[in-house]
C-alpha atoms as a PDB file:
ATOM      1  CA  UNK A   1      -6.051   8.766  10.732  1.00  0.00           C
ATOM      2  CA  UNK A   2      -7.019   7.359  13.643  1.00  0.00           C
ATOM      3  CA  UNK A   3      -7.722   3.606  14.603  1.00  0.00           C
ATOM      4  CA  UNK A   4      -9.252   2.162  18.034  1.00  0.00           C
ATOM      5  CA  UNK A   5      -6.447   0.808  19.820  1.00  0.00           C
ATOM      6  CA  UNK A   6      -7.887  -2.231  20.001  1.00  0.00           C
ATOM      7  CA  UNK A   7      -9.019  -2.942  16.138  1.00  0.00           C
ATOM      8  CA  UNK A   8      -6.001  -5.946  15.984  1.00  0.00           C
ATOM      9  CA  UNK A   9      -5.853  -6.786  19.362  1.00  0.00           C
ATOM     10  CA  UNK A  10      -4.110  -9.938  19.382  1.00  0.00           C
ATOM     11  CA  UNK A  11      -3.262 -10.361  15.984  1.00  0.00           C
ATOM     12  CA  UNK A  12      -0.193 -11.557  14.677  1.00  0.00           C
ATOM     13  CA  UNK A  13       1.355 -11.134  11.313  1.00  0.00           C
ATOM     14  CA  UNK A  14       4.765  -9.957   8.792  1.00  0.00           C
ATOM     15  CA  UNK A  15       5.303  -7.021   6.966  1.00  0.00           C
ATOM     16  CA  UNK A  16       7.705  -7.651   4.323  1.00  0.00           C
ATOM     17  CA  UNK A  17      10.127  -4.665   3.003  1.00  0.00           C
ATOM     18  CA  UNK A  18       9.854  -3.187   6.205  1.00  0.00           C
ATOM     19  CA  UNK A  19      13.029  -2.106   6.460  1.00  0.00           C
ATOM     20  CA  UNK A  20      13.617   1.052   4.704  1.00  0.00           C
ATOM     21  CA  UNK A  21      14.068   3.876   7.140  1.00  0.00           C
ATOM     22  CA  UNK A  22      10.707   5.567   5.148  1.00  0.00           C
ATOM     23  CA  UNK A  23       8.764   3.675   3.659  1.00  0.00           C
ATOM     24  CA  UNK A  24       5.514   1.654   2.908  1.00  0.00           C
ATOM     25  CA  UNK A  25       6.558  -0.995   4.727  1.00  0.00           C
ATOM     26  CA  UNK A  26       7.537   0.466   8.409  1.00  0.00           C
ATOM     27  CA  UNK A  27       4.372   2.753   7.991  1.00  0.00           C
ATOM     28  CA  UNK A  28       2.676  -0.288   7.673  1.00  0.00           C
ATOM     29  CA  UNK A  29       4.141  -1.933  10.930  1.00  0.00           C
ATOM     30  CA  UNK A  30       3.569   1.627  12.667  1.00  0.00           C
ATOM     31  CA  UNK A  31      -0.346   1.303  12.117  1.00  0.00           C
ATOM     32  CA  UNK A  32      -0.285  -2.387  12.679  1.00  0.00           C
ATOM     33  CA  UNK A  33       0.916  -1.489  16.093  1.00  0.00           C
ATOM     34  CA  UNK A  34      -0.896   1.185  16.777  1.00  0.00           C
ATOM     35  CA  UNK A  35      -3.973  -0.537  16.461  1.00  0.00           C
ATOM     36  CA  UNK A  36      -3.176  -2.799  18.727  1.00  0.00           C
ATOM     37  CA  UNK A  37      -1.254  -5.703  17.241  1.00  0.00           C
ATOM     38  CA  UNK A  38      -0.249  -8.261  19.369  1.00  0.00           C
ATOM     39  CA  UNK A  39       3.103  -8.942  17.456  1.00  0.00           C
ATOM     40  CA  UNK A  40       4.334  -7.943  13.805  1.00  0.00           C
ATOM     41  CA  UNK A  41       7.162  -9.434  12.145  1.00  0.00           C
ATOM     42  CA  UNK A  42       9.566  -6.832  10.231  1.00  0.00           C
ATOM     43  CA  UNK A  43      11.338  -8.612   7.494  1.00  0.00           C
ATOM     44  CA  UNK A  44      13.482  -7.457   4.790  1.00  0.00           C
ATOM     45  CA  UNK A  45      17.473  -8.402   3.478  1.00  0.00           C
ATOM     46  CA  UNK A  46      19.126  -6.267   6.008  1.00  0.00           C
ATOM     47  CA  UNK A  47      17.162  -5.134   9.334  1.00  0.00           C
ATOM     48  CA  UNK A  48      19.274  -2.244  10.160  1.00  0.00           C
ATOM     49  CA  UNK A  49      16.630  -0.030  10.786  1.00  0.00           C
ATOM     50  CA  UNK A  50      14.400  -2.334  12.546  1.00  0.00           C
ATOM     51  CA  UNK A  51      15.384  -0.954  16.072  1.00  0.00           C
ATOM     52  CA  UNK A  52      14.502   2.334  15.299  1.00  0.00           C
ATOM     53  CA  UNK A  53      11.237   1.410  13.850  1.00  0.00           C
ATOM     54  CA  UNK A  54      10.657  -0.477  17.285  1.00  0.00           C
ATOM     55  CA  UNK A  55      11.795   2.017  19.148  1.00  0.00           C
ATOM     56  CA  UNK A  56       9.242   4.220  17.376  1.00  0.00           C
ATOM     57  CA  UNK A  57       6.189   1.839  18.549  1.00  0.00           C
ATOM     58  CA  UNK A  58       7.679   1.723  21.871  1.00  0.00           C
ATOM     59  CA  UNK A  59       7.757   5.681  22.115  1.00  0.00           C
ATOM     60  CA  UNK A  60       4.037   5.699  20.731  1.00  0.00           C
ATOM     61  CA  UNK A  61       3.030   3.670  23.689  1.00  0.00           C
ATOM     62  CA  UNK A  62       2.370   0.632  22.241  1.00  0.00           C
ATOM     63  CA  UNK A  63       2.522  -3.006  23.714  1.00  0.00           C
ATOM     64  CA  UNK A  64       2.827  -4.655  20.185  1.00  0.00           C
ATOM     65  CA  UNK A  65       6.309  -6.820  19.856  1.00  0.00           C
ATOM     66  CA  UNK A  66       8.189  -5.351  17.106  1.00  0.00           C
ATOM     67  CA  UNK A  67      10.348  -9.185  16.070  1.00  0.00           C
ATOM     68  CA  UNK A  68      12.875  -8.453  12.917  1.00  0.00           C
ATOM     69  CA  UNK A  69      13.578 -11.122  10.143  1.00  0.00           C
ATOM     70  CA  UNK A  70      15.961 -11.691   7.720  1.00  0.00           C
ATOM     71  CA  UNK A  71      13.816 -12.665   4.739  1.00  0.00           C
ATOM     72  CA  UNK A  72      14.478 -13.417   0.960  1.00  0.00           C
ATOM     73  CA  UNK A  73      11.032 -12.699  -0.261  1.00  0.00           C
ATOM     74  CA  UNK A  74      11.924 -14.795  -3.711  1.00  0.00           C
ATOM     75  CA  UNK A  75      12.739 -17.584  -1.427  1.00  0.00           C
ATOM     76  CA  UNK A  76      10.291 -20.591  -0.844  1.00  0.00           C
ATOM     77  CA  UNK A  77      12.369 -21.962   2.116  1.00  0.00           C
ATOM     78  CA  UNK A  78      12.850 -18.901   3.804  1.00  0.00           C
ATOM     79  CA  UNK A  79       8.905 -18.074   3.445  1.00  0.00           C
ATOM     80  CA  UNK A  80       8.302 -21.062   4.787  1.00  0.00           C
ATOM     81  CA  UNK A  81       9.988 -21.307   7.625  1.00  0.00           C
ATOM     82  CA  UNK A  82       9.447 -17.803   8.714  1.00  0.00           C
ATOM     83  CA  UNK A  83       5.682 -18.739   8.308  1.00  0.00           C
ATOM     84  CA  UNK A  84       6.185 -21.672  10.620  1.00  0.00           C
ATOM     85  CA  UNK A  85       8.030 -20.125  13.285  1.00  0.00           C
ATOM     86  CA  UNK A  86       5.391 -17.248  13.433  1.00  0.00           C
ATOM     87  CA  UNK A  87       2.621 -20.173  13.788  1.00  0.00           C
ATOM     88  CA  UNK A  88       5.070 -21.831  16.438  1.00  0.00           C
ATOM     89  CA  UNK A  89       5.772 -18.837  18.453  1.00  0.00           C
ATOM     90  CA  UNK A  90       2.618 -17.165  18.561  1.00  0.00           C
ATOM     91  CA  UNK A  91       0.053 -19.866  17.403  1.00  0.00           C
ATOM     92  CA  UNK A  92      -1.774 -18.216  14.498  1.00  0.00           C
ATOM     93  CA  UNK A  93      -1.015 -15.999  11.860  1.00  0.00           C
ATOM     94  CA  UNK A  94      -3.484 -13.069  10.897  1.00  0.00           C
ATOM     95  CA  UNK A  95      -2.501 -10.961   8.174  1.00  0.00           C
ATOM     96  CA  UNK A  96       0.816 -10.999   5.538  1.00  0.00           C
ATOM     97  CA  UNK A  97       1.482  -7.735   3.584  1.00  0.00           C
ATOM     98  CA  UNK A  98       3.615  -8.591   1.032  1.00  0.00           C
ATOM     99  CA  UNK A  99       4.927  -5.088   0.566  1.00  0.00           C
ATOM    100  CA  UNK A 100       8.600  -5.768  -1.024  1.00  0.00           C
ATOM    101  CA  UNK A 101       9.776  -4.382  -4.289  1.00  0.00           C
ATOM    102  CA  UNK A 102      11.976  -2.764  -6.457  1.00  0.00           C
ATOM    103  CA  UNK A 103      11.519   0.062  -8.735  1.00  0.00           C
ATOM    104  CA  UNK A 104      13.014  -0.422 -12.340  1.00  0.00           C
ATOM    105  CA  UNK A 105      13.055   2.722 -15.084  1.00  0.00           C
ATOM    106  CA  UNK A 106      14.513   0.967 -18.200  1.00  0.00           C
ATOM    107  CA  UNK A 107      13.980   1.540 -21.744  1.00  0.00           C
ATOM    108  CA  UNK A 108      12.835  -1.527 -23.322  1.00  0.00           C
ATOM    109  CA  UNK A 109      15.642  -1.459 -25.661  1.00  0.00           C
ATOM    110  CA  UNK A 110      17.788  -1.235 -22.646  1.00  0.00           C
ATOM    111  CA  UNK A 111      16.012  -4.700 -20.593  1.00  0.00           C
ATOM    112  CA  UNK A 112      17.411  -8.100 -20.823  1.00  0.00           C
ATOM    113  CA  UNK A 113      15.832 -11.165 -19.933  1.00  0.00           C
ATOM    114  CA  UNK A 114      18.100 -10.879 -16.741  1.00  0.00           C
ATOM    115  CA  UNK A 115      16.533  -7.918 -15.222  1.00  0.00           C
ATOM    116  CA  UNK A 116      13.368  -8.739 -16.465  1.00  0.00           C
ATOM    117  CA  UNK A 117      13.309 -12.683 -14.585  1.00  0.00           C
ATOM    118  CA  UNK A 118      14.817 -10.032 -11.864  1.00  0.00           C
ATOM    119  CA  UNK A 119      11.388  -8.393 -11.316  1.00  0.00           C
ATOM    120  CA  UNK A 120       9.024 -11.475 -12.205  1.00  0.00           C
ATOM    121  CA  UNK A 121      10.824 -12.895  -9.103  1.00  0.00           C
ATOM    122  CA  UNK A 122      10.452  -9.947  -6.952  1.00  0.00           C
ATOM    123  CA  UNK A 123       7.515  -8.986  -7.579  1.00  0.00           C
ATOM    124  CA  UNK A 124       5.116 -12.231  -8.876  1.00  0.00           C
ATOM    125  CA  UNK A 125       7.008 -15.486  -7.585  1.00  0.00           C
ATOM    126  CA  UNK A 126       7.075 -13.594  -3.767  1.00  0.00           C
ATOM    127  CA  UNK A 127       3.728 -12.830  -3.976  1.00  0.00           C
ATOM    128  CA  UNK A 128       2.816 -16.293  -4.877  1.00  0.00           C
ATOM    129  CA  UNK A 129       5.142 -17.594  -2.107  1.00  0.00           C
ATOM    130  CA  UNK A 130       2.811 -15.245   0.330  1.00  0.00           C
ATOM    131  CA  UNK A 131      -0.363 -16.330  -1.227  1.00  0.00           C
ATOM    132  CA  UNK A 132       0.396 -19.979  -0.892  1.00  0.00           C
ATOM    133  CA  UNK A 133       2.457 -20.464   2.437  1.00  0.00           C
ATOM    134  CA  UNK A 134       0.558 -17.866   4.504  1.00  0.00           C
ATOM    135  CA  UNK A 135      -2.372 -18.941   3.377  1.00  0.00           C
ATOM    136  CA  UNK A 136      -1.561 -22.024   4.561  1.00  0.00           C
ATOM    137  CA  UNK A 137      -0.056 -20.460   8.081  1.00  0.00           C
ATOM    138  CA  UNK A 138      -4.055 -18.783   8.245  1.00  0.00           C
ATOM    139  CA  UNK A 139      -5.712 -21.717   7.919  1.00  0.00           C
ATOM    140  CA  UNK A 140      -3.785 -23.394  10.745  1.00  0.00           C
ATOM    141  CA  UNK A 141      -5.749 -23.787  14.213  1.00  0.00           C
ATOM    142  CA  UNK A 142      -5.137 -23.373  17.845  1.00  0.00           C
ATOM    143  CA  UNK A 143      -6.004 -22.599  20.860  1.00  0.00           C
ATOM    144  CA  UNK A 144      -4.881 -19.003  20.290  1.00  0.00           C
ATOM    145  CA  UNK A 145      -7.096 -18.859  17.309  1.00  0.00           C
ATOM    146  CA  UNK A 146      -9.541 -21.472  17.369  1.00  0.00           C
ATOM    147  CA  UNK A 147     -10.834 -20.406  13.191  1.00  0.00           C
ATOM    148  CA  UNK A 148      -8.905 -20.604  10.382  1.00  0.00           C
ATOM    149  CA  UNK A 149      -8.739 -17.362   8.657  1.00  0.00           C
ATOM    150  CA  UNK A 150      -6.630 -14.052   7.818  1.00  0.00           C
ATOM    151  CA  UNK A 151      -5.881 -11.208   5.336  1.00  0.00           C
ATOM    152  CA  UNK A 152      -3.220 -11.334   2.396  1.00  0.00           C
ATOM    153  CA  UNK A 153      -2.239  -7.389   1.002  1.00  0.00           C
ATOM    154  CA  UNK A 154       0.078  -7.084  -2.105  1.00  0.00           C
ATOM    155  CA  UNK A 155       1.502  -4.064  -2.948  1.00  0.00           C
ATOM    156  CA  UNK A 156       1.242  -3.053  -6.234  1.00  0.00           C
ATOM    157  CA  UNK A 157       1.218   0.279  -8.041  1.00  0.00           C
ATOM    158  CA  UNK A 158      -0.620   2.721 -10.455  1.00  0.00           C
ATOM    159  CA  UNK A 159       2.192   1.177 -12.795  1.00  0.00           C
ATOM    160  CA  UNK A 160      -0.158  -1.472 -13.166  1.00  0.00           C
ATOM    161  CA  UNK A 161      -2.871   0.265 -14.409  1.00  0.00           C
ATOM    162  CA  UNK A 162      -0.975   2.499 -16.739  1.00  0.00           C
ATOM    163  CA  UNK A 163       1.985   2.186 -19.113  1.00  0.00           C
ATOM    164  CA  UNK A 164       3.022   6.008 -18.850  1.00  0.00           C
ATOM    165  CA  UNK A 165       4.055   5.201 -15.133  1.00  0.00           C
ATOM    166  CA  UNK A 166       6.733   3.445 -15.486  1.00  0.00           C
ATOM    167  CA  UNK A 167       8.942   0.841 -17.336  1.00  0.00           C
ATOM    168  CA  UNK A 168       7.896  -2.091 -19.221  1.00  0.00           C
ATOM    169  CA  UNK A 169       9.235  -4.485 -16.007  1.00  0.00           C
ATOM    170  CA  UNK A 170       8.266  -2.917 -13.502  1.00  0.00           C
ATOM    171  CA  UNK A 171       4.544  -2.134 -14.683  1.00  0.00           C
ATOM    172  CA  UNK A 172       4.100  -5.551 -16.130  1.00  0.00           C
ATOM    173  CA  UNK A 173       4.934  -7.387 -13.049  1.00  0.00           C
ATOM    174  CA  UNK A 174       2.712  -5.337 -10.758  1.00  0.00           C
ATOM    175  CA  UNK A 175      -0.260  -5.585 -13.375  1.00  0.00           C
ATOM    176  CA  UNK A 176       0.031  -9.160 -12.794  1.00  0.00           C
ATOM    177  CA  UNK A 177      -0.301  -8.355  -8.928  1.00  0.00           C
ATOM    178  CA  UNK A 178      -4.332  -7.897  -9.686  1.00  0.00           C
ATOM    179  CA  UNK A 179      -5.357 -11.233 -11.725  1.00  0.00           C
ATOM    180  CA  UNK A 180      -3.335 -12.823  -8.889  1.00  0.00           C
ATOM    181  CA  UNK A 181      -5.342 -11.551  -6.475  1.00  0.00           C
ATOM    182  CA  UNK A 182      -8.195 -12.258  -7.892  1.00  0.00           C
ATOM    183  CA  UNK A 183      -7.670 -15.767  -8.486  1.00  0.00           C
ATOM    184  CA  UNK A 184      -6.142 -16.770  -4.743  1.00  0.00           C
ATOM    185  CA  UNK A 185      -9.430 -14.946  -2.997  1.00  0.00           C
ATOM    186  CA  UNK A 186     -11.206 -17.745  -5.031  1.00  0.00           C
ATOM    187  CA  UNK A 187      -8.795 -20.574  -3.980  1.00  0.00           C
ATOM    188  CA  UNK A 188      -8.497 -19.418  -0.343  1.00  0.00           C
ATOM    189  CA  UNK A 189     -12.272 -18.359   0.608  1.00  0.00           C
ATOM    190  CA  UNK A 190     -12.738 -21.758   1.950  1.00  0.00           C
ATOM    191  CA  UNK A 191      -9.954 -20.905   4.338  1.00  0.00           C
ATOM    192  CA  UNK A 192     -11.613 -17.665   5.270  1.00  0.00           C
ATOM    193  CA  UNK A 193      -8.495 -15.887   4.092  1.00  0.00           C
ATOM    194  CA  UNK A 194      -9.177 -12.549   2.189  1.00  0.00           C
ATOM    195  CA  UNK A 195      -7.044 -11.198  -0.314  1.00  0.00           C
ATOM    196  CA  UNK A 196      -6.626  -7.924  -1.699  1.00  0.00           C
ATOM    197  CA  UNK A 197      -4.161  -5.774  -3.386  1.00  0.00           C
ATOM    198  CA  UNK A 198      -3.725  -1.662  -2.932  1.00  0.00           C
ATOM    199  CA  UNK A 199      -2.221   0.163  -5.720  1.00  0.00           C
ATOM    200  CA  UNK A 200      -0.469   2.883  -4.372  1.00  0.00           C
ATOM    201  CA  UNK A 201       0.348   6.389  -6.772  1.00  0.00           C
ATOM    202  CA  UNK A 202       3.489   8.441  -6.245  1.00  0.00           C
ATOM    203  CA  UNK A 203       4.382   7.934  -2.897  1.00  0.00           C
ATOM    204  CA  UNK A 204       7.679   9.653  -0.517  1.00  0.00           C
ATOM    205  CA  UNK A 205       9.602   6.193  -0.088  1.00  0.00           C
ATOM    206  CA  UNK A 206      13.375   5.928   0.539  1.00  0.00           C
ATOM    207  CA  UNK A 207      13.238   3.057  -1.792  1.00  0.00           C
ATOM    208  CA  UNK A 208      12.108   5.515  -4.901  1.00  0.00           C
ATOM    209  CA  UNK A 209      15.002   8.245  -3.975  1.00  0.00           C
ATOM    210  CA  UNK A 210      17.473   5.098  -3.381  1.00  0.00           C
ATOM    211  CA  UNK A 211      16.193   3.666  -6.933  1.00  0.00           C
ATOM    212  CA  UNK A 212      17.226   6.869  -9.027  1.00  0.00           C
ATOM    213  CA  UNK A 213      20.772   7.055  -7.214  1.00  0.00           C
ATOM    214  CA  UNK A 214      21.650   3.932  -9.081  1.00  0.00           C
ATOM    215  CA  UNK A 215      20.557   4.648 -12.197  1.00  0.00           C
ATOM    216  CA  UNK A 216      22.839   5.481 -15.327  1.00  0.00           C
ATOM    217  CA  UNK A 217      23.192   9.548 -15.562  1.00  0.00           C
ATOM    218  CA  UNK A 218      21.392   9.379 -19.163  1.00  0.00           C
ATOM    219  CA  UNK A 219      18.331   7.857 -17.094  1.00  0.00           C
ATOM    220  CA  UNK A 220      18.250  10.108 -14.411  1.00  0.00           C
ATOM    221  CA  UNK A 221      18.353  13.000 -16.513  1.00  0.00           C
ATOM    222  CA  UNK A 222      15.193  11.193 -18.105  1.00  0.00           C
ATOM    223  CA  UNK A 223      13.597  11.038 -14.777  1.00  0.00           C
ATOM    224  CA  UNK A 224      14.596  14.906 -14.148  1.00  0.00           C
ATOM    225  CA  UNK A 225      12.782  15.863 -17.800  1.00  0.00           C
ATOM    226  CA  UNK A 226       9.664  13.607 -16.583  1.00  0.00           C
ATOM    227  CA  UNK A 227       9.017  15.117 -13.255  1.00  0.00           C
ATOM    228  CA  UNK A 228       9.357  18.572 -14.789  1.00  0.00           C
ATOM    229  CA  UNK A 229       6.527  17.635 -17.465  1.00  0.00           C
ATOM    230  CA  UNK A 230       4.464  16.180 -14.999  1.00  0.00           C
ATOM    231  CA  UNK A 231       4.771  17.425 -11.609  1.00  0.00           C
ATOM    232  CA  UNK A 232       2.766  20.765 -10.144  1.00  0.00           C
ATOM    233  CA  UNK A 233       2.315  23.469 -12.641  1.00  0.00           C
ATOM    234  CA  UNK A 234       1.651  27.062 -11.239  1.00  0.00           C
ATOM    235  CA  UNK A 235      -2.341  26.302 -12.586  1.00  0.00           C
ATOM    236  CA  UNK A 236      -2.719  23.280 -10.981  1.00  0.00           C
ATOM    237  CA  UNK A 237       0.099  23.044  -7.895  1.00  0.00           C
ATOM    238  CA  UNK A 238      -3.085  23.314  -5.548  1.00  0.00           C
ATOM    239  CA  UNK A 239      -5.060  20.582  -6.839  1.00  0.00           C
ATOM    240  CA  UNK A 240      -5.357  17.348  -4.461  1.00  0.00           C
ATOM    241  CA  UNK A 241      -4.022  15.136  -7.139  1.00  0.00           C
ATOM    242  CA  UNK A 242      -1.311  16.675  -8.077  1.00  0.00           C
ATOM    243  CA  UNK A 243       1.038  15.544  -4.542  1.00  0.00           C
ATOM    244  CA  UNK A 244       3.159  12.646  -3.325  1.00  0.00           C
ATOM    245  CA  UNK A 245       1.344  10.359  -1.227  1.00  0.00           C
ATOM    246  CA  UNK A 246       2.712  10.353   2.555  1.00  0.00           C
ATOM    247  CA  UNK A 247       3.063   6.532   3.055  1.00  0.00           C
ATOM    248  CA  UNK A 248       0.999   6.611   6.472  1.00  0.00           C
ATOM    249  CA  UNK A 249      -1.660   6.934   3.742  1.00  0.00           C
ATOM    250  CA  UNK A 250      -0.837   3.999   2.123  1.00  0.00           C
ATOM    251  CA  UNK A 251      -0.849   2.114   5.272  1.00  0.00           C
ATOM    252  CA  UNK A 252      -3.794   3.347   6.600  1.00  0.00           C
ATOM    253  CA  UNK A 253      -5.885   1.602   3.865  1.00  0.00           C
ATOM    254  CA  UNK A 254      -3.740  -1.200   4.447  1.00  0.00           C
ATOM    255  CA  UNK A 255      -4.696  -1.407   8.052  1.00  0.00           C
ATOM    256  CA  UNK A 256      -8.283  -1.566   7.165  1.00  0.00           C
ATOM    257  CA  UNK A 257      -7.532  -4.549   4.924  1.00  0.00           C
ATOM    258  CA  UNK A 258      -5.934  -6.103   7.676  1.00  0.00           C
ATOM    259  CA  UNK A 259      -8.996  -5.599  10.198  1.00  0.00           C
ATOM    260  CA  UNK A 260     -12.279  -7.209   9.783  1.00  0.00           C
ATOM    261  CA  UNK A 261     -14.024  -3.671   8.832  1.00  0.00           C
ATOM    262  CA  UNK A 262     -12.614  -4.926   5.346  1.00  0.00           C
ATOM    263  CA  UNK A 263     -14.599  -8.423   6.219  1.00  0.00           C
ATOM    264  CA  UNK A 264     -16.239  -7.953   3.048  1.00  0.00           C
ATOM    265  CA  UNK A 265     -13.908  -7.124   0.543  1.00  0.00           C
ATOM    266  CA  UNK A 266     -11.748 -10.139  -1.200  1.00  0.00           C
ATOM    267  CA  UNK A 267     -10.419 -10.267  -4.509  1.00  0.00           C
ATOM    268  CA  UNK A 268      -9.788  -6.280  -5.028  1.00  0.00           C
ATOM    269  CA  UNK A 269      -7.135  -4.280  -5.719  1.00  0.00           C
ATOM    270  CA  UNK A 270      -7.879  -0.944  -4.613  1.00  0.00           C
ATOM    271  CA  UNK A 271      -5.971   2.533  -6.151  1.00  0.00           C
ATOM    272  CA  UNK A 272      -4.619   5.290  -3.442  1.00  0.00           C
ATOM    273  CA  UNK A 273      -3.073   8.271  -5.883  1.00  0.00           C
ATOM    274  CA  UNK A 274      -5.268  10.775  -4.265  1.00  0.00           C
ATOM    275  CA  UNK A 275      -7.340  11.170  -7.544  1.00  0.00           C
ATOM    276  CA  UNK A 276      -4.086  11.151  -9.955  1.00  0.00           C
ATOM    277  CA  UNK A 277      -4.859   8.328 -12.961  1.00  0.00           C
ATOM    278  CA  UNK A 278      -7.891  10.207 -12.749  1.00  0.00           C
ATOM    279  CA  UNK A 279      -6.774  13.528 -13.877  1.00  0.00           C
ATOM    280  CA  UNK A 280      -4.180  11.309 -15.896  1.00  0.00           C
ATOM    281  CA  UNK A 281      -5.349  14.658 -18.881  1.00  0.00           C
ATOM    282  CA  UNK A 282      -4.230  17.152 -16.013  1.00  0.00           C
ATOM    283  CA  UNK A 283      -7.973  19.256 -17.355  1.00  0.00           C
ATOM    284  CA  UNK A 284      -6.337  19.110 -20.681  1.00  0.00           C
ATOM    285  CA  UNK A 285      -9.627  18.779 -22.467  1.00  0.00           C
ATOM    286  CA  UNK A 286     -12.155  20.370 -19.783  1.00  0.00           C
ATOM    287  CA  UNK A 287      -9.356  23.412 -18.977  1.00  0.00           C
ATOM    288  CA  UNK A 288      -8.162  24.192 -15.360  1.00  0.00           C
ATOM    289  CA  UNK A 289     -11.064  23.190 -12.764  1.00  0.00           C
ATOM    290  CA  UNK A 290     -12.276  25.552  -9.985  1.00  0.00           C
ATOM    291  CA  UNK A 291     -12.601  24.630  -6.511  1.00  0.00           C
ATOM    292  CA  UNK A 292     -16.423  24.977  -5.553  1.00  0.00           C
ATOM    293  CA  UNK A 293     -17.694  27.292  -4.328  1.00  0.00           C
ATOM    294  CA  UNK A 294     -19.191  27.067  -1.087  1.00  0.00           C
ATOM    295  CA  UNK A 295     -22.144  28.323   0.998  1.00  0.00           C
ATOM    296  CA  UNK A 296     -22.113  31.714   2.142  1.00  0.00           C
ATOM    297  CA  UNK A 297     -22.367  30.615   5.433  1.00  0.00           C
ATOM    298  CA  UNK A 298     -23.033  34.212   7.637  1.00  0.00           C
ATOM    299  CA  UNK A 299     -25.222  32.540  10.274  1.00  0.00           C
ATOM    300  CA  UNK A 300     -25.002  28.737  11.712  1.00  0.00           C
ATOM    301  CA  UNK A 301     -27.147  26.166  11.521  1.00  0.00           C
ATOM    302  CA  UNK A 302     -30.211  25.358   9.314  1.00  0.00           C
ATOM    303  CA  UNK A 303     -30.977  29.424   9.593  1.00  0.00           C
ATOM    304  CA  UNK A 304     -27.799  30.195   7.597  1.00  0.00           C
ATOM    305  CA  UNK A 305     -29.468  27.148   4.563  1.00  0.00           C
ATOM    306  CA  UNK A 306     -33.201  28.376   5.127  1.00  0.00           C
ATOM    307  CA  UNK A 307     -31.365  32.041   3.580  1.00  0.00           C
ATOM    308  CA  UNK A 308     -29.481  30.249   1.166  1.00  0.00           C
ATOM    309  CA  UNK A 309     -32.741  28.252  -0.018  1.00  0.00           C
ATOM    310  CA  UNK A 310     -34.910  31.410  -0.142  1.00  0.00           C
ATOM    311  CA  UNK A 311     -32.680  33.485  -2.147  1.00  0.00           C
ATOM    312  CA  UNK A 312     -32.479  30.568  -5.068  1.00  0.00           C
ATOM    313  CA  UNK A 313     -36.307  30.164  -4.790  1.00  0.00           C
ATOM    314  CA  UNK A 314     -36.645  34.586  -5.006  1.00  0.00           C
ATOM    315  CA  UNK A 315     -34.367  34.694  -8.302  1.00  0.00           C
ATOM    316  CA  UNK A 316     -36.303  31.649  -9.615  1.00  0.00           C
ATOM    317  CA  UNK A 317     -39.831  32.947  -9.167  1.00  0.00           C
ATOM    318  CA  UNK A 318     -38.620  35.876 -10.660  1.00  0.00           C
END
């Protein structure tokens, strides 16, 4: 989808997890850039693929500074200080995505209260550490940005929402993404900073394909059986639902949430799974649905819907 150029011009702000060579995260930074960002900072534990990604927004003909960082997203020194040298270096800070995560797929027989603090740390104390410190970076003033104010996106999942999507850890911790959300837009709206969550469905991301290489064989044979049960039957292949999400998707809504055409919306946590907990019965109960069918559209223009119109009027009067 296309953006104006210009939607973020001079905005400044981090992408977290951004450094997976596909992913959510350098999607994100790719939009953020293309819609004019002044700078966005790239973090994640190893920034490896960082010059690629900025050679990427180079090659795309953007201006917007690409800056990689080293960041610990559990970590409430390193959040801080990467919060305060964004503020120092650039003099405001406009929107955080707090993108990082895991995936987990663990029987609950098979979790300990190791892996499960694992994931509560990953995925609820970091976003807590983005709600609180860059919320505090937003409300900061200057002559760069004279208003306090910015945008706060979590990540979470469809895991959230459902507890067929995946394990007990991983869904749990992401559910708590939303009441989260909710709360900070209350505590921050006299900052002007938004906050909203998206809730992304199935989506292509090195991180899932990384996930199930390091997962026992028993497992992965479980996550073999799975996507055989549930993924495109011959019936149903062709439906809209029934796809990975490409994560320039993802970050598309993202980018709105990031630009003031979201200026209204605070306190949400919005679903992209192209229509999948939706069908979450795959027509189980209503039987395969048929596309509609559409107009018979011979002629253009409102001659071709005057026919239309007059042949359902003739067959009624009849």
């Amino acid at each position: 989808m296309g953006f104006s150029p210009t939607l973020l011009a001079g905005r400044v702000g981090i992408v977290t997890g951004a450094g997976s060579p596909r992913g959510i995260g350098r999607s994100l930074v790719r939009a953020l850039a293309d819609a004019g960002a002044l700078a966005v900072y790239a973090t994640d534990l190893t920034l490896d693929n960082i010059p690629s990604l900025r050679h990427e927004v180079r090659e795309a003909g953007s201006a917007c500074e690409v800056l990689g960082a080293v960041l610990d997203v559990t970590s409430e020194e390193q959040t801080i200080g990467l919060v305060k040298r964004v503020v120092a270096e650039h003099g405001r800070l406009d929107f955080f995505f707090a993108n990082a995560g895991a995936p987990s797929l663990r029987s609950l027989q098979d979790t300990d209260a190791a892996h499960y603090d694992q994931f509560v740390s990953l995925h609820q104390r970091a976003f807590f550490l983005a709600i609180r410190y860059a919320g505090q970076g937003m409300s900061a003033v200057s002559p760069e940005k004279p208003r306090p104010g910015g945008s706060i996106i979590a990540t979470g999942s469809i895991a959230g929402y459902s507890g067929s999507i995946a394990d007990f850890t991983y869904s749990s911790t992401k559910a708590a993404v939303s009441s989260m959300v909710q709360s900070a837009s209350v505590q921050l709206s006299a900052s002007n900073v938004r906050v909203n969550a998206i809730a992304p469905g199935y989506t292509k991301t090195s991180v899932f394909s990384l996930g199930q290489e390091r997962l026992p064989e028993a497992v992965e044979a479980e996550v073999t059986r799975y996507q055989r049960a549930f993924g495109p039957r011959d019936d149903v292949g062709a439906y809209y639902h029934h796809r990975l999400l490409e994560p320039e998707e993802v970050a598309n809504l993202g980018l709105f949430l990031a630009s003031d055409l979201s200026s209204a919306v605070s306190g949400q946590s919005i679903v992209a799974d192209a229509g999948f907990m939706a069908a979450a019965f795959r027509e189980a109960m209503t039987g395969p649905v048929k596309p509609m069918t559409p107009f018979g559209f011979v002629q253009t223009g409102m001659e071709s819907l005057e026919k239309d119109a007059g042949s359902e009027v003739g067959r009624a009067g009849g």
